[in-house]
C-alpha atoms as a PDB file:
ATOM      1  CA  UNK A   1     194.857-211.013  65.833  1.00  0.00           C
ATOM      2  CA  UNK A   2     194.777-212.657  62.336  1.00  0.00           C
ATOM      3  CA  UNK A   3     190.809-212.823  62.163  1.00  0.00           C
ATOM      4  CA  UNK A   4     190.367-209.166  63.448  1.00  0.00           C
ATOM      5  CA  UNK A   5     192.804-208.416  60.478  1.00  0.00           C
ATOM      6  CA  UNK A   6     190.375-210.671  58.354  1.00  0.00           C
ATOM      7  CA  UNK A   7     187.079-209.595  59.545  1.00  0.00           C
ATOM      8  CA  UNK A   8     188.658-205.311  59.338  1.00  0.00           C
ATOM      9  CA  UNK A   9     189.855-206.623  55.406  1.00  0.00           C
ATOM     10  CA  UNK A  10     186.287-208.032  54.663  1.00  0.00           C
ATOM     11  CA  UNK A  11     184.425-205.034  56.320  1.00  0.00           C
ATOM     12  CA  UNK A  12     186.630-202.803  54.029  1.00  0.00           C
ATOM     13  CA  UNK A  13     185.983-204.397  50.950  1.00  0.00           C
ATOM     14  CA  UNK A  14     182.040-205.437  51.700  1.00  0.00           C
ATOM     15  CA  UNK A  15     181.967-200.804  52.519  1.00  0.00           C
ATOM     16  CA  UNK A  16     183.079-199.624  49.087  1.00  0.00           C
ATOM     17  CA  UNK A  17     180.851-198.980  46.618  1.00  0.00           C
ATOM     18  CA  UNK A  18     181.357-201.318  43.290  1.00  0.00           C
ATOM     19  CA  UNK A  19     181.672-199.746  39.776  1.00  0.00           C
ATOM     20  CA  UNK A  20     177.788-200.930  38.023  1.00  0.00           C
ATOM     21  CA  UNK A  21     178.456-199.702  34.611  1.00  0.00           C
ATOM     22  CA  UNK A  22     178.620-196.361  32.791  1.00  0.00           C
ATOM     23  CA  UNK A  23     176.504-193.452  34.285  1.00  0.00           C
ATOM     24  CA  UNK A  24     176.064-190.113  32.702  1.00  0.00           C
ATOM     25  CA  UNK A  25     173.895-187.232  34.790  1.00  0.00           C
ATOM     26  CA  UNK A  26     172.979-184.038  32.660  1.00  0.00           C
ATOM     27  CA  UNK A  27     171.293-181.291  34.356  1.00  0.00           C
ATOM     28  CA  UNK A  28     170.121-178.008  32.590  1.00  0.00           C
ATOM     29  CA  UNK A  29     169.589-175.634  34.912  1.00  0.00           C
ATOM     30  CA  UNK A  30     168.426-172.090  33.374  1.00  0.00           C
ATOM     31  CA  UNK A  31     166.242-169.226  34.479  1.00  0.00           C
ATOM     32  CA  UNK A  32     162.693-170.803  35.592  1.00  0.00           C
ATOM     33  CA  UNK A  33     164.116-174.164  34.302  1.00  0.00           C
ATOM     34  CA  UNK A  34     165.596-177.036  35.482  1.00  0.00           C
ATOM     35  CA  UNK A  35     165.830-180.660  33.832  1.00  0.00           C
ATOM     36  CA  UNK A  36     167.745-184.163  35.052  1.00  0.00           C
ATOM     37  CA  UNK A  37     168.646-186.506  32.473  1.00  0.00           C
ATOM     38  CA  UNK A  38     170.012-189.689  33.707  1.00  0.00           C
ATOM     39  CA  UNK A  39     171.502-192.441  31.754  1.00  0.00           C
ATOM     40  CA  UNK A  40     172.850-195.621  33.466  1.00  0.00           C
ATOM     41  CA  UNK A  41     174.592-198.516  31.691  1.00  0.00           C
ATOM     42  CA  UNK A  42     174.384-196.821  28.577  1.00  0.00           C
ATOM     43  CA  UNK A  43     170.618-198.008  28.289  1.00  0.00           C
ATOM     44  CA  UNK A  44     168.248-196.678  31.247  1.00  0.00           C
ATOM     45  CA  UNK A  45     167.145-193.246  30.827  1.00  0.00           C
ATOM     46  CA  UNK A  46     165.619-190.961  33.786  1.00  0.00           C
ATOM     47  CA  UNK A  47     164.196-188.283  33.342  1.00  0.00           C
ATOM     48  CA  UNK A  48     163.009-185.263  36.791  1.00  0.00           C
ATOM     49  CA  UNK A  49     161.519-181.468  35.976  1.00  0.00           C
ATOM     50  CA  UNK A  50     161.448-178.379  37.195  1.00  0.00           C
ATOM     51  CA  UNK A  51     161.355-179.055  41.623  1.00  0.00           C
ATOM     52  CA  UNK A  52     162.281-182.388  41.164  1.00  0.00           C
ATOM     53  CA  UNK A  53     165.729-181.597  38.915  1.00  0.00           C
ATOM     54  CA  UNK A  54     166.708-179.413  41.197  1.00  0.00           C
ATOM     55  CA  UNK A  55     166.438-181.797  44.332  1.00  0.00           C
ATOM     56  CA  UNK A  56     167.881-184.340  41.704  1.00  0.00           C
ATOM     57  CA  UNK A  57     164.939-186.374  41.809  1.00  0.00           C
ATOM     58  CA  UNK A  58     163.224-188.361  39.086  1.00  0.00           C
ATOM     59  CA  UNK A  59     159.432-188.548  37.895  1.00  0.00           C
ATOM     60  CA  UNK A  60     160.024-191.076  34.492  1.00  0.00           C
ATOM     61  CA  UNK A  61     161.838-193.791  34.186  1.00  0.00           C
ATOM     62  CA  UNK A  62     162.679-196.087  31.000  1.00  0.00           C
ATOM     63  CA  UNK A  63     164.540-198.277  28.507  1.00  0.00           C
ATOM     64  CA  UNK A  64     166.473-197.137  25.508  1.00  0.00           C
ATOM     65  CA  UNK A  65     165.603-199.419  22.232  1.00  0.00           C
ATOM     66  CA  UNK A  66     168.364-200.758  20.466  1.00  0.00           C
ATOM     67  CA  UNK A  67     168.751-197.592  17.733  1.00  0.00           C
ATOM     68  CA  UNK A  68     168.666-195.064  20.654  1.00  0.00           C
ATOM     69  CA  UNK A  69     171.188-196.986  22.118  1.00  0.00           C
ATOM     70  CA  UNK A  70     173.944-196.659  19.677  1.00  0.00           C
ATOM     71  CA  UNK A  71     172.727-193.168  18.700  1.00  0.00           C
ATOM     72  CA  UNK A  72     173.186-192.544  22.345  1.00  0.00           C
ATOM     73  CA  UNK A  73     176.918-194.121  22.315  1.00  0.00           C
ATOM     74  CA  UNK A  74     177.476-192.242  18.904  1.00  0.00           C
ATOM     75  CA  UNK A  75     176.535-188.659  20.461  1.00  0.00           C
ATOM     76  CA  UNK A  76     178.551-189.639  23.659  1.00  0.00           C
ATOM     77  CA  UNK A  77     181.868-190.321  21.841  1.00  0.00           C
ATOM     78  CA  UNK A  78     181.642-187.304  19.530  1.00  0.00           C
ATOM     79  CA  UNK A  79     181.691-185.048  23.516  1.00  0.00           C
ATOM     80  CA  UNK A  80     185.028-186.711  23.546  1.00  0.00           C
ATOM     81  CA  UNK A  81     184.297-186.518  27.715  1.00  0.00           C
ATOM     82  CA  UNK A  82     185.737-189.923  27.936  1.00  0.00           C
ATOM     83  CA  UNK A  83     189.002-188.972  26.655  1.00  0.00           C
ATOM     84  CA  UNK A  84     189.602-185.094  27.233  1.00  0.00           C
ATOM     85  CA  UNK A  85     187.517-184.144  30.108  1.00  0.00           C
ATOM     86  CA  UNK A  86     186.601-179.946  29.519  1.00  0.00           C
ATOM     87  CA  UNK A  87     187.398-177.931  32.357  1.00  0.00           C
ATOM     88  CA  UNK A  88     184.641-176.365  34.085  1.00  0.00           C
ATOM     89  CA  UNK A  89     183.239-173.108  31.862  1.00  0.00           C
ATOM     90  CA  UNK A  90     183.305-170.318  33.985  1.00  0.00           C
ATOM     91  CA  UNK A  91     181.418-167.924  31.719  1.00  0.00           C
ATOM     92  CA  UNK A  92     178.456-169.919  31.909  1.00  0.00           C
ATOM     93  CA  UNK A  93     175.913-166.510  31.631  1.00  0.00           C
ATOM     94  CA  UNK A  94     172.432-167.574  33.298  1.00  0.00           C
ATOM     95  CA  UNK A  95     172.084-171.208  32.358  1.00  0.00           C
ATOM     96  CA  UNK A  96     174.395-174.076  32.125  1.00  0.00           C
ATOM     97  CA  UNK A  97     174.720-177.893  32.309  1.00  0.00           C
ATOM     98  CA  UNK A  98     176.067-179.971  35.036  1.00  0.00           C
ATOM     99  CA  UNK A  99     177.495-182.990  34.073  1.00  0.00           C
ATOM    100  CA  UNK A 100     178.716-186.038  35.816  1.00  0.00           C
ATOM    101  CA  UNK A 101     180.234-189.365  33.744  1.00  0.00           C
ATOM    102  CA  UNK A 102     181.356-192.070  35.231  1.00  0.00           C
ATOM    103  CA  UNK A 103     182.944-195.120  33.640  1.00  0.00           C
ATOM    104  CA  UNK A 104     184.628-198.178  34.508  1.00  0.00           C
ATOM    105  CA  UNK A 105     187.986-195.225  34.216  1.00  0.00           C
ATOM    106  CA  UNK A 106     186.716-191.856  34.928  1.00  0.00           C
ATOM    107  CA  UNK A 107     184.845-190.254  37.919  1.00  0.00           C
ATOM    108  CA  UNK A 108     184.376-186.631  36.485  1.00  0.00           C
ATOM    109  CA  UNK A 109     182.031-183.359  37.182  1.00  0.00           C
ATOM    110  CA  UNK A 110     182.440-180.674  35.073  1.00  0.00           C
ATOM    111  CA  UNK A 111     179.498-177.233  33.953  1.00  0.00           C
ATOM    112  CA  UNK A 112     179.163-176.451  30.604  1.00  0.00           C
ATOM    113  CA  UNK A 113     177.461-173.100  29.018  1.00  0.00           C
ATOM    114  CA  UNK A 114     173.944-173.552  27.595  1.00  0.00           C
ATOM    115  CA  UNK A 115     175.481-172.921  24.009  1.00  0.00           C
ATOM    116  CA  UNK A 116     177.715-175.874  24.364  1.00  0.00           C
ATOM    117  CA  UNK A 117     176.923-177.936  21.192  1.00  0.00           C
ATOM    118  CA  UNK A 118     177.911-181.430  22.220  1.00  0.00           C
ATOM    119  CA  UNK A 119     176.261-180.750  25.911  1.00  0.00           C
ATOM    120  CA  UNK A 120     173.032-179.283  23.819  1.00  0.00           C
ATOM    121  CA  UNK A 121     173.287-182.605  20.831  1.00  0.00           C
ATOM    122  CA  UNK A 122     173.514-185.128  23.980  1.00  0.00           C
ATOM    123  CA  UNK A 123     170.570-183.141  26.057  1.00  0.00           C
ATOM    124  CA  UNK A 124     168.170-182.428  23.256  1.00  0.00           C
ATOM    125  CA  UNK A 125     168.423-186.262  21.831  1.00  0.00           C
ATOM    126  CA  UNK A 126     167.713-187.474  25.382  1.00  0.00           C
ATOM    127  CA  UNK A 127     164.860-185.172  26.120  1.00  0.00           C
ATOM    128  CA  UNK A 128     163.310-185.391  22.996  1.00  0.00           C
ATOM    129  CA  UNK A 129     163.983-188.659  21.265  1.00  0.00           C
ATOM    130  CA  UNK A 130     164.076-190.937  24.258  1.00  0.00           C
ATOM    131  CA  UNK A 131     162.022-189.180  27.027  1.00  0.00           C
ATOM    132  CA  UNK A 132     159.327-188.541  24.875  1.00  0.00           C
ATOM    133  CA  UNK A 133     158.311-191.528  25.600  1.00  0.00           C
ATOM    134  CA  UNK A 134     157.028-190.750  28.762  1.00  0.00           C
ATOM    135  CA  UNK A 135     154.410-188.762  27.226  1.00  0.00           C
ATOM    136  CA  UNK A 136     153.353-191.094  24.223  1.00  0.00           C
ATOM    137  CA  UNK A 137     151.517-193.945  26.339  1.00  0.00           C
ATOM    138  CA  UNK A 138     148.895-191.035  27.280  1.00  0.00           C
ATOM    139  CA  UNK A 139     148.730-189.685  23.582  1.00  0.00           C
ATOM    140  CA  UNK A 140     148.276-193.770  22.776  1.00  0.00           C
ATOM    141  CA  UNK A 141     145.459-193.877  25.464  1.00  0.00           C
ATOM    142  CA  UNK A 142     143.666-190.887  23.881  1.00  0.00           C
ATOM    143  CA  UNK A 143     140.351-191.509  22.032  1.00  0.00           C
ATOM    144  CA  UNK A 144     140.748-191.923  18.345  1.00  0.00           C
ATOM    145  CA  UNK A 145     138.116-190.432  16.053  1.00  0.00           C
ATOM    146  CA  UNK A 146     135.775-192.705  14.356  1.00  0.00           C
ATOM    147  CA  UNK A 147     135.289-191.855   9.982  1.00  0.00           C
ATOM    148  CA  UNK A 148     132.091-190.725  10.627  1.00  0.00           C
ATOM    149  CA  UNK A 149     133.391-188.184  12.729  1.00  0.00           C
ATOM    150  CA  UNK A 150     136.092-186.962  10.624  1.00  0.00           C
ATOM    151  CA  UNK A 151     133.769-187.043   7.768  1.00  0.00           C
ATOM    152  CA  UNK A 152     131.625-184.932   9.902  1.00  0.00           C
ATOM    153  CA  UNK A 153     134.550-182.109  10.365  1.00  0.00           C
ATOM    154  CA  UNK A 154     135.427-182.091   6.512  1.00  0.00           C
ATOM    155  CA  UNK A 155     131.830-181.055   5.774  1.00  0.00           C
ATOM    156  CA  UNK A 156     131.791-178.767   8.650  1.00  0.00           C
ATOM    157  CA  UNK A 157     135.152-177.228   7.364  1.00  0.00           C
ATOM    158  CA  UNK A 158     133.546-176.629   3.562  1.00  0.00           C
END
């Protein structure tokens, strides 16, 4: 009897899932629009589009540096999400964000109208400071213009 008590105890505790650090989901999900931004242990960013967002999938996938990081924290704390969770906006008109946080103390979900300026600060630093990057290793890979040629264009442009 004491070992099926043991092996039921280990089962139990080997079954529930284990905090791995902070995670933050923010979807924006508006008319012919839909984004996932995903940002786990305050320092991986993922990023899914359009059909993807909405089956909460992601496309991109990378690393905050260490100044995104702490601008990251900075925006976070000033939602104040971590200390006064907002109650669901139920006025939300035809867009909104969906938000999940988790941290080693709070499980939360919560929607938030597009015009929501701490939901809009967080979303638009993620999306365009840090998820940008998914974009710049193909603008690096682009062919760069020789002098000649843009010599060649300032002539043509006289």
């Amino acid at each position: 009897m004491k070992w099926l008590c043991l092996l039921c105890f280990v089962l139990q505790l080997g079954c529930q899932q284990s905090y791995q650090g902070d995670f933050l989901q923010i979807k924006m999900i508006a008319p012919q629009q839909a984004v996932l931004l995903i940002v786990q242990k305050g320092k991986t960013v993922s990023y899914g589009g359009g059909l993807d967002a909405v089956g909460e999938k992601t496309s991109w996938q990378g690393e905050m540096d260490a100044e995104q990081q702490e601008k990251y924290q900075t925006l976070l704390h000033d939602t104040r999400w971590q200390t006064v969770v907002p109650a669901s906006d139920n006025n939300r008109g035809t867009g909104y964000y969906d938000v999940e946080l988790l941290t080693s103390t709070l499980d939360t979900k919560f929607k938030l109208a597009l015009d929501n300026k701490s939901a809009t600060s967080l979303y638009h630093f993620l999306l365009q400071d840090v998820s940008q990057e998914r974009l710049e290793k193909h603008l690096r890979s682009l062919p760069r213009p020789d002098i000649d040629v843009i010599i060649d264009r300032k002539l043509k442009n006289k």
